[in-house]
C-alpha atoms as a PDB file:
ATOM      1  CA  UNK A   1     -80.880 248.816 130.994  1.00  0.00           C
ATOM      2  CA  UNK A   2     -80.591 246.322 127.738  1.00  0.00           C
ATOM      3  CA  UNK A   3     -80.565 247.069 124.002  1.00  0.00           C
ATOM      4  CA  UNK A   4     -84.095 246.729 122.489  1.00  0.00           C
ATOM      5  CA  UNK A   5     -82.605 243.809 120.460  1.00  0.00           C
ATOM      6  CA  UNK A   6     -81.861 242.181 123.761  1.00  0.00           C
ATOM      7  CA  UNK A   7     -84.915 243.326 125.439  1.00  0.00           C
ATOM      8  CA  UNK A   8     -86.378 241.516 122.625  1.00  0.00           C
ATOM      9  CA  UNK A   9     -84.838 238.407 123.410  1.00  0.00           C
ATOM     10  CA  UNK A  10     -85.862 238.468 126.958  1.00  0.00           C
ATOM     11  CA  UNK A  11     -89.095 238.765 126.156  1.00  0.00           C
ATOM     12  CA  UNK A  12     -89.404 235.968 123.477  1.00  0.00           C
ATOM     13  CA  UNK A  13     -87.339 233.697 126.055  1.00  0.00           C
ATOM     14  CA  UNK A  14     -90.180 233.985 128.769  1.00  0.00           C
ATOM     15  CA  UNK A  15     -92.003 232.999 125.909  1.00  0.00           C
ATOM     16  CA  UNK A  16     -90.138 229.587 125.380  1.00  0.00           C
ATOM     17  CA  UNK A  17     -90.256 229.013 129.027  1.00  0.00           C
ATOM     18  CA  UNK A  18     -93.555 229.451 129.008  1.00  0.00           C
ATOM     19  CA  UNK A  19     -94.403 227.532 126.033  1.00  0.00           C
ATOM     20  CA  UNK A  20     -92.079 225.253 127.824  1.00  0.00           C
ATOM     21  CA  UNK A  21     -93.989 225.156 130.825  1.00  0.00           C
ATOM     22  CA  UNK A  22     -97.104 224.458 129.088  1.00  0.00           C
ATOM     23  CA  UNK A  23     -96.506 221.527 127.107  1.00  0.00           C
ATOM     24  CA  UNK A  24     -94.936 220.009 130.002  1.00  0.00           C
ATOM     25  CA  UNK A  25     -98.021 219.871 131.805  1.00  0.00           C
ATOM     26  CA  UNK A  26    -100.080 218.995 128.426  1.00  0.00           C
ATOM     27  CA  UNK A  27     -97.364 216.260 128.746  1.00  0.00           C
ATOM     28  CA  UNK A  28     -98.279 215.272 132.206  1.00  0.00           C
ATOM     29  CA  UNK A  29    -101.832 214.442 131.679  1.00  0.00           C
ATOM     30  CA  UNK A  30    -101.858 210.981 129.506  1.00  0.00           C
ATOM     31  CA  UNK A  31     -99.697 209.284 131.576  1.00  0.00           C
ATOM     32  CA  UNK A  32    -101.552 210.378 134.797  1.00  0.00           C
ATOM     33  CA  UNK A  33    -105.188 209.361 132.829  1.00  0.00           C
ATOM     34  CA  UNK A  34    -103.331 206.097 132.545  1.00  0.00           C
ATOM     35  CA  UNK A  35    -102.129 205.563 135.912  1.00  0.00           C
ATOM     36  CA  UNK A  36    -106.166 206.184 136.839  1.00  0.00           C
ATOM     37  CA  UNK A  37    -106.941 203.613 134.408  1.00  0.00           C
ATOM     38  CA  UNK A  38    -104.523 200.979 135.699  1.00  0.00           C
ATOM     39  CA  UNK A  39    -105.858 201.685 139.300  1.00  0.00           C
ATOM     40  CA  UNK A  40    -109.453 201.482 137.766  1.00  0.00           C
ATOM     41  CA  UNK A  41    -108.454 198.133 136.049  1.00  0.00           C
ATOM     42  CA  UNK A  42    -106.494 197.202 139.137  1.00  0.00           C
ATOM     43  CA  UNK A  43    -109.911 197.432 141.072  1.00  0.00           C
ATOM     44  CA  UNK A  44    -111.706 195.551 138.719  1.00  0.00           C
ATOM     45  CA  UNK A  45    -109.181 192.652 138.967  1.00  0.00           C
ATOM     46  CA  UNK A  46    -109.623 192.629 142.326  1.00  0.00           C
ATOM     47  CA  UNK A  47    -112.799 192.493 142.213  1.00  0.00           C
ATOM     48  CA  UNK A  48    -113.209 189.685 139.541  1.00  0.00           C
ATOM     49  CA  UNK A  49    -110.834 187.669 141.585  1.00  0.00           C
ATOM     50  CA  UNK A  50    -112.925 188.050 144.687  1.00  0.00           C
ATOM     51  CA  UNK A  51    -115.822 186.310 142.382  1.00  0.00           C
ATOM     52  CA  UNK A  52    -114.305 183.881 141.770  1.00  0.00           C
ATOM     53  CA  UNK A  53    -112.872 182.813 144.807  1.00  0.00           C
ATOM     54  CA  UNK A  54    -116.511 182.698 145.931  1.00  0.00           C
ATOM     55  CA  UNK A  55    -117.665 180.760 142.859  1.00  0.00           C
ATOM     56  CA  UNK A  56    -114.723 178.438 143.230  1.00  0.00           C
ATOM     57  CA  UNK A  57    -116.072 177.920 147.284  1.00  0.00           C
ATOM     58  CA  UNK A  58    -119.420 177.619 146.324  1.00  0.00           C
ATOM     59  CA  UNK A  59    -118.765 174.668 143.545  1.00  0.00           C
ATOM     60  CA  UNK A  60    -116.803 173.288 146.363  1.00  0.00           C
ATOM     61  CA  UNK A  61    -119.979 173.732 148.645  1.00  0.00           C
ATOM     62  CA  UNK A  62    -122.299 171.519 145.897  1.00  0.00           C
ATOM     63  CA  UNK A  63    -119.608 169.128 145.224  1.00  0.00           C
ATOM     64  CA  UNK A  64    -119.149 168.443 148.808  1.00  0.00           C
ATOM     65  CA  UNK A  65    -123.226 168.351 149.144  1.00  0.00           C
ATOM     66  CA  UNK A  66    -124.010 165.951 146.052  1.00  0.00           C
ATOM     67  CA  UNK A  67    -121.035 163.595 147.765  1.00  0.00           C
ATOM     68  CA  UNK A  68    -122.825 164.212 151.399  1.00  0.00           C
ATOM     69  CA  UNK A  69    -126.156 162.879 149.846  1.00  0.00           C
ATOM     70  CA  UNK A  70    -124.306 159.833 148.423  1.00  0.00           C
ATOM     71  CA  UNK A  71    -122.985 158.886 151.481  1.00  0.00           C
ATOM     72  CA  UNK A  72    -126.250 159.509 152.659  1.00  0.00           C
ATOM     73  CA  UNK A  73    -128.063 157.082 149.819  1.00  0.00           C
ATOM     74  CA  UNK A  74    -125.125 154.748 151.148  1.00  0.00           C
ATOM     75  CA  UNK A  75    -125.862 154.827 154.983  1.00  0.00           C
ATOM     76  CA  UNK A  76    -129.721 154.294 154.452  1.00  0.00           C
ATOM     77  CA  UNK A  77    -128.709 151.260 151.927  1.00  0.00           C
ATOM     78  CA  UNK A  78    -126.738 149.108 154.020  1.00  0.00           C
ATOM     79  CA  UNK A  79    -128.862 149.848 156.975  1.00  0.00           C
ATOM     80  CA  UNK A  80    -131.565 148.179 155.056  1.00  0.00           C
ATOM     81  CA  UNK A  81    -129.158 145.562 154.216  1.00  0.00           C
ATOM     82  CA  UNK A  82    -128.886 144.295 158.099  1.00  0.00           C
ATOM     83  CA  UNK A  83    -132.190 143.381 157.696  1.00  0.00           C
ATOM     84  CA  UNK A  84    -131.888 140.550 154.874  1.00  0.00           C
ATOM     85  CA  UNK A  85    -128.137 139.516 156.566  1.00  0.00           C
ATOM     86  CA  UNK A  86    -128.383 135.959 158.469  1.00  0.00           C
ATOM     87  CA  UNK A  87    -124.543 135.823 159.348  1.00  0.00           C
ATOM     88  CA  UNK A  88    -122.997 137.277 161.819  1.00  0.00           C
ATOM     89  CA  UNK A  89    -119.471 138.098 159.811  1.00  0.00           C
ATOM     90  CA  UNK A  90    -121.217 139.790 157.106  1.00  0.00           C
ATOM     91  CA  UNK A  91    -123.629 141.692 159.598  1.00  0.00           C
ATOM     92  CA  UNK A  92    -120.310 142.742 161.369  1.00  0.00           C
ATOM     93  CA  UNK A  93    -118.514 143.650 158.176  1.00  0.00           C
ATOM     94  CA  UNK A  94    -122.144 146.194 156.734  1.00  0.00           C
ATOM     95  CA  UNK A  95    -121.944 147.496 160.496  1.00  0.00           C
ATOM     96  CA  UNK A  96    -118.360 148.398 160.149  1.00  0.00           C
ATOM     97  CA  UNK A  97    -118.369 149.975 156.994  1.00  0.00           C
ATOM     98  CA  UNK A  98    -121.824 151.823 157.732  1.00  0.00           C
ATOM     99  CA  UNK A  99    -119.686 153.429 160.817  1.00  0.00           C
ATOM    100  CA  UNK A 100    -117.197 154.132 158.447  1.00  0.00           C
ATOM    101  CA  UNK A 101    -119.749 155.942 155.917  1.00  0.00           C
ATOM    102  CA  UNK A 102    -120.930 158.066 159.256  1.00  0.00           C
ATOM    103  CA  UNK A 103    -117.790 159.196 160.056  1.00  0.00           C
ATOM    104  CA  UNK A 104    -117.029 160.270 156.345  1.00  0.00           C
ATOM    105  CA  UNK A 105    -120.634 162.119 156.647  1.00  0.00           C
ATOM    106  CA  UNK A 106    -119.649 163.500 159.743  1.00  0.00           C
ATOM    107  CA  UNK A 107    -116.289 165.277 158.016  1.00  0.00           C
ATOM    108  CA  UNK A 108    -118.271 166.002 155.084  1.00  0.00           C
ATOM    109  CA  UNK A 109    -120.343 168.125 157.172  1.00  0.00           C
ATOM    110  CA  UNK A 110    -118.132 170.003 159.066  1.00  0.00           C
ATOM    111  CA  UNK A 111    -116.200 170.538 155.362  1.00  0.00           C
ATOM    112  CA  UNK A 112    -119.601 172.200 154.494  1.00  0.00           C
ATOM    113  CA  UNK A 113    -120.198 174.312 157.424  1.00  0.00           C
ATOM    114  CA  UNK A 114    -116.461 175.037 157.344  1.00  0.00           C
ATOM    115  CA  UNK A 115    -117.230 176.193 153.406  1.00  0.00           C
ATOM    116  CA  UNK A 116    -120.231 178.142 154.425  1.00  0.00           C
ATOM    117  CA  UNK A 117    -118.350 180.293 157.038  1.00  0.00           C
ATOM    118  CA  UNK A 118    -116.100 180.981 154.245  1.00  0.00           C
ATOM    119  CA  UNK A 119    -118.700 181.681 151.771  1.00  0.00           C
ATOM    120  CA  UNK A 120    -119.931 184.630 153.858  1.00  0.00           C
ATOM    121  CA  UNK A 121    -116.948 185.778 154.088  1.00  0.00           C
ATOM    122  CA  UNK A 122    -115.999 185.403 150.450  1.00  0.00           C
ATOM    123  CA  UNK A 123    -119.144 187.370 149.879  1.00  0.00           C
ATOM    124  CA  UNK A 124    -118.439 190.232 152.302  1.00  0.00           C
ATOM    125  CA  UNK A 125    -115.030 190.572 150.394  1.00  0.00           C
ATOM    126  CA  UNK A 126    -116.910 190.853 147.024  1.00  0.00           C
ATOM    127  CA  UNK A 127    -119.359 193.311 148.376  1.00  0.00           C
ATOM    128  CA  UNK A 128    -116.070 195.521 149.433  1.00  0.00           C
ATOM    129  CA  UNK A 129    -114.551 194.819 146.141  1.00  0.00           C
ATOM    130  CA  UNK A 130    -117.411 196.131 144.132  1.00  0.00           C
ATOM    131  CA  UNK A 131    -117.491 198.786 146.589  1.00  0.00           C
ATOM    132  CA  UNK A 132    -113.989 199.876 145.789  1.00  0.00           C
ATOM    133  CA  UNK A 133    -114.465 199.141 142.135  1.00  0.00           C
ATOM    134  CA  UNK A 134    -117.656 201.829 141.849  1.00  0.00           C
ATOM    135  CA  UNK A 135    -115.251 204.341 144.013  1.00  0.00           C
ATOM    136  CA  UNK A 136    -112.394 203.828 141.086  1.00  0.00           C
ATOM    137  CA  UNK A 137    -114.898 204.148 138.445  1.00  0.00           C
ATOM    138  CA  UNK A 138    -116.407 207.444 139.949  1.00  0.00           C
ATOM    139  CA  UNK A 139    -113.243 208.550 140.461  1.00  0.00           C
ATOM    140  CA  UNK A 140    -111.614 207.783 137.391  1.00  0.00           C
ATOM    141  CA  UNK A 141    -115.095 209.461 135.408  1.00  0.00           C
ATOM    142  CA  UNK A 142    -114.421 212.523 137.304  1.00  0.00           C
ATOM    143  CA  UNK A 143    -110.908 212.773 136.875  1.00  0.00           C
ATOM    144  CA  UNK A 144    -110.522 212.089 133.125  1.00  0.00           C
ATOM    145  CA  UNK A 145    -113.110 214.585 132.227  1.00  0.00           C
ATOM    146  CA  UNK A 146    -111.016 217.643 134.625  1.00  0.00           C
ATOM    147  CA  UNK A 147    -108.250 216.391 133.290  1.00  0.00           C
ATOM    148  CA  UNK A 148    -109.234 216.715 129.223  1.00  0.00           C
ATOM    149  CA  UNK A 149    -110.688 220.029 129.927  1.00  0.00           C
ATOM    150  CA  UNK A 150    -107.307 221.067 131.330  1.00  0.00           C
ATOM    151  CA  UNK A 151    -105.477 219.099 128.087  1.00  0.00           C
ATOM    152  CA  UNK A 152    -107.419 221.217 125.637  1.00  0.00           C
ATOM    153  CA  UNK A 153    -106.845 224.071 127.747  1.00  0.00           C
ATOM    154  CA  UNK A 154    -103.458 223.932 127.396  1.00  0.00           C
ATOM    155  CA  UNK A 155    -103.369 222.492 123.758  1.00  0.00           C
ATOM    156  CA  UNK A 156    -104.884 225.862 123.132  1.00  0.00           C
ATOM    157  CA  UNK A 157    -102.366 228.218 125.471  1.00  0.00           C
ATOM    158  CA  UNK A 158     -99.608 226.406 123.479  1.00  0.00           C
ATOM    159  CA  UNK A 159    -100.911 227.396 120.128  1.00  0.00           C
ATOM    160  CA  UNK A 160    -101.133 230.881 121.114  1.00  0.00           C
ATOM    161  CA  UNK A 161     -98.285 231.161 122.704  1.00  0.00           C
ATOM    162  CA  UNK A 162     -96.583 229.437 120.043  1.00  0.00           C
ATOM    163  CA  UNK A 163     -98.255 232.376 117.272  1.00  0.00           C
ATOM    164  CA  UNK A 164     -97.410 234.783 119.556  1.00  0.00           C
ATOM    165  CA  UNK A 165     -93.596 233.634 120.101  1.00  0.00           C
ATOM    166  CA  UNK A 166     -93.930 233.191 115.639  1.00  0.00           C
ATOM    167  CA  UNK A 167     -94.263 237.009 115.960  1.00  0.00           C
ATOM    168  CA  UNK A 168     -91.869 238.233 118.223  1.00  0.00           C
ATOM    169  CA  UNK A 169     -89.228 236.014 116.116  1.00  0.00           C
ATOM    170  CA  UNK A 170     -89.955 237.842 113.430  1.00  0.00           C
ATOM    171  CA  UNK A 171     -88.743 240.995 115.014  1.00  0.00           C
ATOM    172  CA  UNK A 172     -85.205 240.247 115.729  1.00  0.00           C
ATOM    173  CA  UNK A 173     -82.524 239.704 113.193  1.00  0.00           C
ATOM    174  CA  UNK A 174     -82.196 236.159 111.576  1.00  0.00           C
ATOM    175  CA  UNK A 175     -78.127 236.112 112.800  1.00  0.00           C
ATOM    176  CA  UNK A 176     -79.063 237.074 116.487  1.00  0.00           C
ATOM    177  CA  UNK A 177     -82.476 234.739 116.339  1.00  0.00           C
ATOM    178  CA  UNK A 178     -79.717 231.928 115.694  1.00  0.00           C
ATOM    179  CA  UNK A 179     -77.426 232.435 118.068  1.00  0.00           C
ATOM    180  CA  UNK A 180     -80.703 232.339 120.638  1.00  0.00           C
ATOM    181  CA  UNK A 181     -81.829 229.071 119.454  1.00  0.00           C
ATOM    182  CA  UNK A 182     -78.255 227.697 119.482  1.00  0.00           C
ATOM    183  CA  UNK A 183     -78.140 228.679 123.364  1.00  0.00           C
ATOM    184  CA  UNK A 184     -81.019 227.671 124.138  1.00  0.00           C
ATOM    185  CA  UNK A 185     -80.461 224.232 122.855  1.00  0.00           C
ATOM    186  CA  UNK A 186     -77.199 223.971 124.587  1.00  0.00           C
ATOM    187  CA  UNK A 187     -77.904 225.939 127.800  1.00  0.00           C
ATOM    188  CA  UNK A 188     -81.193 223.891 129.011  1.00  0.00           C
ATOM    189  CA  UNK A 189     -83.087 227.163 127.565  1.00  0.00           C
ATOM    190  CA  UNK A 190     -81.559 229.741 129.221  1.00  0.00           C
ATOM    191  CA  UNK A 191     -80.165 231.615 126.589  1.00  0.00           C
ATOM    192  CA  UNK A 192     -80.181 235.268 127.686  1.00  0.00           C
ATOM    193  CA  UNK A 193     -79.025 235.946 131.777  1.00  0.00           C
ATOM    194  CA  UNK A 194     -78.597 239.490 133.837  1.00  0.00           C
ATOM    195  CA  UNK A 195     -75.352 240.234 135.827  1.00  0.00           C
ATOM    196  CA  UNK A 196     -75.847 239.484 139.671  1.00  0.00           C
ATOM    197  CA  UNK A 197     -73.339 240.451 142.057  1.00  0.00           C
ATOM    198  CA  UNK A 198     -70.948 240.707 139.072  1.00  0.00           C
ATOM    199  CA  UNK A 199     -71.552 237.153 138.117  1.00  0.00           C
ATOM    200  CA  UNK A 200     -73.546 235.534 134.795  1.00  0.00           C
ATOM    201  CA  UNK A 201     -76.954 234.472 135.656  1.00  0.00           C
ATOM    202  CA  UNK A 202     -76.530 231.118 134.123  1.00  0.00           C
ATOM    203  CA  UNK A 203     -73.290 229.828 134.745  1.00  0.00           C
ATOM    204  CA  UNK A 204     -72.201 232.376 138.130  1.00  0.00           C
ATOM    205  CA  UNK A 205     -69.107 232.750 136.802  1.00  0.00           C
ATOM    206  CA  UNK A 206     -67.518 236.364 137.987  1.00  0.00           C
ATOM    207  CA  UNK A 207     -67.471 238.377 135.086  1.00  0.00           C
ATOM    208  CA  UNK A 208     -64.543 241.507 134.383  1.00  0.00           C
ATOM    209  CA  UNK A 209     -65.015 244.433 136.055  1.00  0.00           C
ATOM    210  CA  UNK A 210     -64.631 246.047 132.615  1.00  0.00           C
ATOM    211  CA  UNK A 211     -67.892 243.634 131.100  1.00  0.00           C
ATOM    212  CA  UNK A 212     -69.922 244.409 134.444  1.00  0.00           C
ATOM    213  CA  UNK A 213     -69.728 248.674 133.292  1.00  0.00           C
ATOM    214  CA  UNK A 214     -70.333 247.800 129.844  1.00  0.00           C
ATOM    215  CA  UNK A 215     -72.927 245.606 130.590  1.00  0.00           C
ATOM    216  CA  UNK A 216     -74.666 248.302 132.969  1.00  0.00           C
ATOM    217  CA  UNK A 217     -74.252 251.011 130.174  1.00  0.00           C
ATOM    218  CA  UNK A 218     -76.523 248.769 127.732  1.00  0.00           C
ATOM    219  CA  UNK A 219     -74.503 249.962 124.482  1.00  0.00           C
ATOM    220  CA  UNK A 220     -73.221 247.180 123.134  1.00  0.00           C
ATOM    221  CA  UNK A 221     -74.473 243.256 123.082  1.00  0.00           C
ATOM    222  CA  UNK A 222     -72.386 241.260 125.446  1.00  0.00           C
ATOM    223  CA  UNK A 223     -71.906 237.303 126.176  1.00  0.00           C
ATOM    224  CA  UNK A 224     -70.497 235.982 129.228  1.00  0.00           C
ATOM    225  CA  UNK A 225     -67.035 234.227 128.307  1.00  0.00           C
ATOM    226  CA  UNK A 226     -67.474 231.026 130.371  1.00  0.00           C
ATOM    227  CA  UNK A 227     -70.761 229.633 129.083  1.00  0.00           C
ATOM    228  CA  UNK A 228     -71.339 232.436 125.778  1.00  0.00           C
ATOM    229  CA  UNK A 229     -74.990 233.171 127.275  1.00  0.00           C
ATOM    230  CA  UNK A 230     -76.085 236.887 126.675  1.00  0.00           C
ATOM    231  CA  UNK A 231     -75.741 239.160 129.498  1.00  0.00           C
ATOM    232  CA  UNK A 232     -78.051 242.286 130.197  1.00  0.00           C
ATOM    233  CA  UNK A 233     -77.998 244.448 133.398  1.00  0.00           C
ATOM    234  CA  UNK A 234     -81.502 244.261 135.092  1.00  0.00           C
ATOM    235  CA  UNK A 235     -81.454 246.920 137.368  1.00  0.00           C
END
């Protein structure tokens, strides 16, 4: 058995844990609503990159076109040109650079189919980006709104636990209510302990045989003289 007082203090420290307990998890939430936005943001990054590695191939694409129908213009010209050319040197010299302009064609359109192949594939990589991207955002819609219902949820179990725990404070005397709050900021909030196996239930150090019968009797308000926590036998 305990003394009320004590029984008191049990009862108002399962109140701190679980006040404890609650605002952790309140705590929890804004950070993990952030991580969903950086994966949300990370998708749409992605995604935004994958445009414009497509844009970037298809400027390529027309660049490499509008030069392909200048050589083109250029092939047609001096072909014309043989025409009006009455020495052989020069006829040699518009033959050799018209082979010249058709082998520069020739790689200019193997750069384009090259570019188209990679088009299509640039484009199957943005349609899997925004894919991913409308997954995140359904996903991060979802979760955000669970996961403000559940803030305000516990926003609200905090407050009236917290009123509650006001309360109970009040019952117990202001020079024992101290020496709680004193343990509980130096004992990671474990303030108040039973006896098990003659031991303290914070620290496990053996108590006297004398403290364990006093401590069974429930007659008198006892602290464990390693770590000063209150003891109370539960039974």
């Amino acid at each position: 058995m305990a003394l009320p007082e004590v029984e008191e203090l049990i009862a108002l420290q399962e109140l701190d844990q679980r006040i404890a307990t609650q605002e952790a998890a309140a705590r929890a939430i804004p950070p993990l609503v952030r991580g969903l936005e950086s994966r949300l943001q990370s998708a749409r990054d992605a995604r935004e990159a994958a445009r414009g590695a497509h844009g970037g191939l298809e400027k390529t694409r027309r660049l490499k076109e509008g030069e392909l129908k200048q050589v083109e213009e250029q092939v047609k010209g001096k072909q014309a040109r043989l025409w009006e050319i009455k020495k052989n040197e020069e006829y040699s010299a518009v033959l050799k650079e018209i082979e010249l302009l058709k082998a520069k064609r020739s790689a200019l359109e193997e750069e384009i189919l090259l570019l188209f192949d990679q088009i299509e594939e640039a484009s199957r990589t943005v349609a899997t980006r925004e894919g991913e991207l409308k997954e995140r955002d359904a996903e991060f819609a979802r979760l955000r709104t669970a996961k403000e219902a559940e803030l305000a949820r516990l926003q609200e179990e905090v407050a009236a636990s917290t009123k509650e725990r006001a309360g109970r404070a009040r019952r117990i005397e202001a020079g024992l209510l101290q020496s709680y709050t004193r343990l509980v900021k130096s004992r990671g909030g474990l303030a108040v302990v039973p006896v098990k196996d003659s031991s303290c239930g914070g620290c496990f150090v053996a108590i006297t045989p004398q403290a364990h019968a006093e401590v069974r009797k429930g007659e008198a308000l006892l602290t464990c003289a390693n770590c000063q926590r209150i003891l109370y036998w539960k039974g």
